[in-house]
Protein backbone atom coordinates (compact mmCIF):
# COMPACT_ATOMS: atom_id res chain seq x y z
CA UNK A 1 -35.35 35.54 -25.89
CA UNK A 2 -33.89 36.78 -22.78
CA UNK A 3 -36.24 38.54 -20.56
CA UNK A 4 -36.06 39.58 -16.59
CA UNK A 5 -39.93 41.10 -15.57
CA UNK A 6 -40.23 42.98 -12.26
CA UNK A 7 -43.09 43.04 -10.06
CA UNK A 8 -44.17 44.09 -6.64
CA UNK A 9 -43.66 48.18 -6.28
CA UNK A 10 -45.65 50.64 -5.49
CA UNK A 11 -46.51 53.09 -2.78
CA UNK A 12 -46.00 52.22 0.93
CA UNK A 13 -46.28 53.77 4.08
CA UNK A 14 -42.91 54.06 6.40
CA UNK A 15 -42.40 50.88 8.68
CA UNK A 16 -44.30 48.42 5.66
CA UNK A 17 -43.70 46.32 3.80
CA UNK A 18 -43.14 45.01 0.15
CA UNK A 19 -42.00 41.82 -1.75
CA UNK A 20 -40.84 42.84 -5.21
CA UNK A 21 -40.34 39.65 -7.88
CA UNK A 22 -38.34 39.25 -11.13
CA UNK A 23 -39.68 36.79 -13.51
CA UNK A 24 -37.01 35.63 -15.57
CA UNK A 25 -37.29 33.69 -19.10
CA UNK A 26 -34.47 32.46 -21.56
CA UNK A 27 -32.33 31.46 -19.35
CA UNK A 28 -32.04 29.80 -15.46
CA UNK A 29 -31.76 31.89 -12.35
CA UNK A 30 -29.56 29.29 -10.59
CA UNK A 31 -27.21 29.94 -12.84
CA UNK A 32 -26.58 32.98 -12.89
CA UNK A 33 -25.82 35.95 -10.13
CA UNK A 34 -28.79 37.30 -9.45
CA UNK A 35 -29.03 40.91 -8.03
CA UNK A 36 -31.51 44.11 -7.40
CA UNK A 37 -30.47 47.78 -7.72
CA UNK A 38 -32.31 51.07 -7.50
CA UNK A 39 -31.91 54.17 -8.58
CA UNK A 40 -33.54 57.48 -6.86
CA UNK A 41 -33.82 60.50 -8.43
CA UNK A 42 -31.06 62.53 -9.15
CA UNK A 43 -28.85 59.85 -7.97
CA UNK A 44 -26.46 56.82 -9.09
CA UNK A 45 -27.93 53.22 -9.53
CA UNK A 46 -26.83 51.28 -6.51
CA UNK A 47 -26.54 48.03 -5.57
CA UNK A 48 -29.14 46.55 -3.15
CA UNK A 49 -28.82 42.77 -2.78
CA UNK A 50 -26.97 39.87 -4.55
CA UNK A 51 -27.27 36.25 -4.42
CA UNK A 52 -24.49 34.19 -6.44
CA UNK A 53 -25.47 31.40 -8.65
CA UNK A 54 -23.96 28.51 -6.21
CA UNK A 55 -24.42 28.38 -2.96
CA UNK A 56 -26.89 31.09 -2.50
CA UNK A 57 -24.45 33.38 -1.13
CA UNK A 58 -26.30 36.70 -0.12
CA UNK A 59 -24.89 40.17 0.08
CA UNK A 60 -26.80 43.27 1.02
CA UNK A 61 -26.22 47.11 1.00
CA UNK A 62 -25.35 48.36 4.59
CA UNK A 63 -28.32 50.85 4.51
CA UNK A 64 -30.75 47.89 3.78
CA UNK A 65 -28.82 44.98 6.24
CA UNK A 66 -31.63 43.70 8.56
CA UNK A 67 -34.64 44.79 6.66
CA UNK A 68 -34.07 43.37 3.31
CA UNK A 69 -33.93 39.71 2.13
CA UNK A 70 -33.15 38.41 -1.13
CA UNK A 71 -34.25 35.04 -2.43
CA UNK A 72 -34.71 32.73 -5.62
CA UNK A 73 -37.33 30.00 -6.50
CA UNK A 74 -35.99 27.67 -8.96
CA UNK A 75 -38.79 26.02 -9.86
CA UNK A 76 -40.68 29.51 -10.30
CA UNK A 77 -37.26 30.96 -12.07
CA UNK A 78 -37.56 33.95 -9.96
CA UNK A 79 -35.46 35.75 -7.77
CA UNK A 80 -36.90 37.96 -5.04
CA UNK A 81 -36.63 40.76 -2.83
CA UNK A 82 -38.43 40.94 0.48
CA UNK A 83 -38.10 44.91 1.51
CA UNK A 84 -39.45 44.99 5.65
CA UNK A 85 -39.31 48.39 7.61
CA UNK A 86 -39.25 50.17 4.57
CA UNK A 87 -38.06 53.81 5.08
CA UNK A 88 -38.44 56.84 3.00
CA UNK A 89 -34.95 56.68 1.67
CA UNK A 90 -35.88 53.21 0.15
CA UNK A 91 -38.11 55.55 -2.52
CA UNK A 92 -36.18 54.88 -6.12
CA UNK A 93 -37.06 52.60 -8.75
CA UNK A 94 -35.60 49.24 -8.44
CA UNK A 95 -33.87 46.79 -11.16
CA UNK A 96 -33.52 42.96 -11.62
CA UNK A 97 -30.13 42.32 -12.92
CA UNK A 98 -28.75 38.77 -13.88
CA UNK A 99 -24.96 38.22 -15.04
CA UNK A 100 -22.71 35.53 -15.66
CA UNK A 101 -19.41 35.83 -17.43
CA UNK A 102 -19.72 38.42 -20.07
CA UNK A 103 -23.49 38.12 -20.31
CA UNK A 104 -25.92 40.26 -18.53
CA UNK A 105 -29.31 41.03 -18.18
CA UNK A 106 -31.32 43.89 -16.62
CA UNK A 107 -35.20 44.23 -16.37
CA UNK A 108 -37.46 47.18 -17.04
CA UNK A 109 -37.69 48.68 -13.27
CA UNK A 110 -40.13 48.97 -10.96
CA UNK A 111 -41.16 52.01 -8.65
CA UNK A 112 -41.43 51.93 -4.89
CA UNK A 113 -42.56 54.75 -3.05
CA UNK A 114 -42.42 54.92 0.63
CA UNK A 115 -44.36 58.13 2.02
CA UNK A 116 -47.12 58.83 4.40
């Protein structure tokens, strides 16, 4: 059974810090595109981060270039996103999503909040 698990949110003062994980199980991160999302309230899911299957190619958001890096562990099968100066606009709830061909995968969500 196919199954992506984030980890990692939560609430987060301005200028920290979070590492938000995505457990996957039924099939192998390397092989797939592996990418995060969020949605905010009241707004459209967006596109955060990508890394492709081969090579490791990583693309980013402009509003998160510089602060955000996203990596896998293949021997973990996990794909992560390291989230550094973290501004208020970075509040939304964020999404693990795997795809290759005509399959794809999304996880449950997880919520970061960044307020003072």
């Amino acid at each position: 059974q196919v199954q992506l698990v984030e980890s990692g949110g939560g609430l987060v003062q301005p200028g920290g810090s979070l590492r938000l994980s995505c457990a996957a199980s039924g099939f192998t991160v390397s092989t797939y595109a592996m990418r995060w999302y969020r949605q905010a309230p009241g707004k459209e899911r967006e596109l955060v981060a990508g890394i492709s299957s081969a090579g490791g190619v990583r693309t980013y958001a402009d509003s998160v270039k510089g602060r955000f890096y996203i990596y896998r562990d293949n021997a973990k099968n996990t794909v992560s996103l390291q989230m550094n100066s973290l501004k208020p606009e970075d509040t939304a709830v964020y999404y693990c999503n795997a795809i290759r061909d005509r399959d794809e995968y999304w996880g449950q969500g997880t919520q970061v909040t960044v307020s003072s």
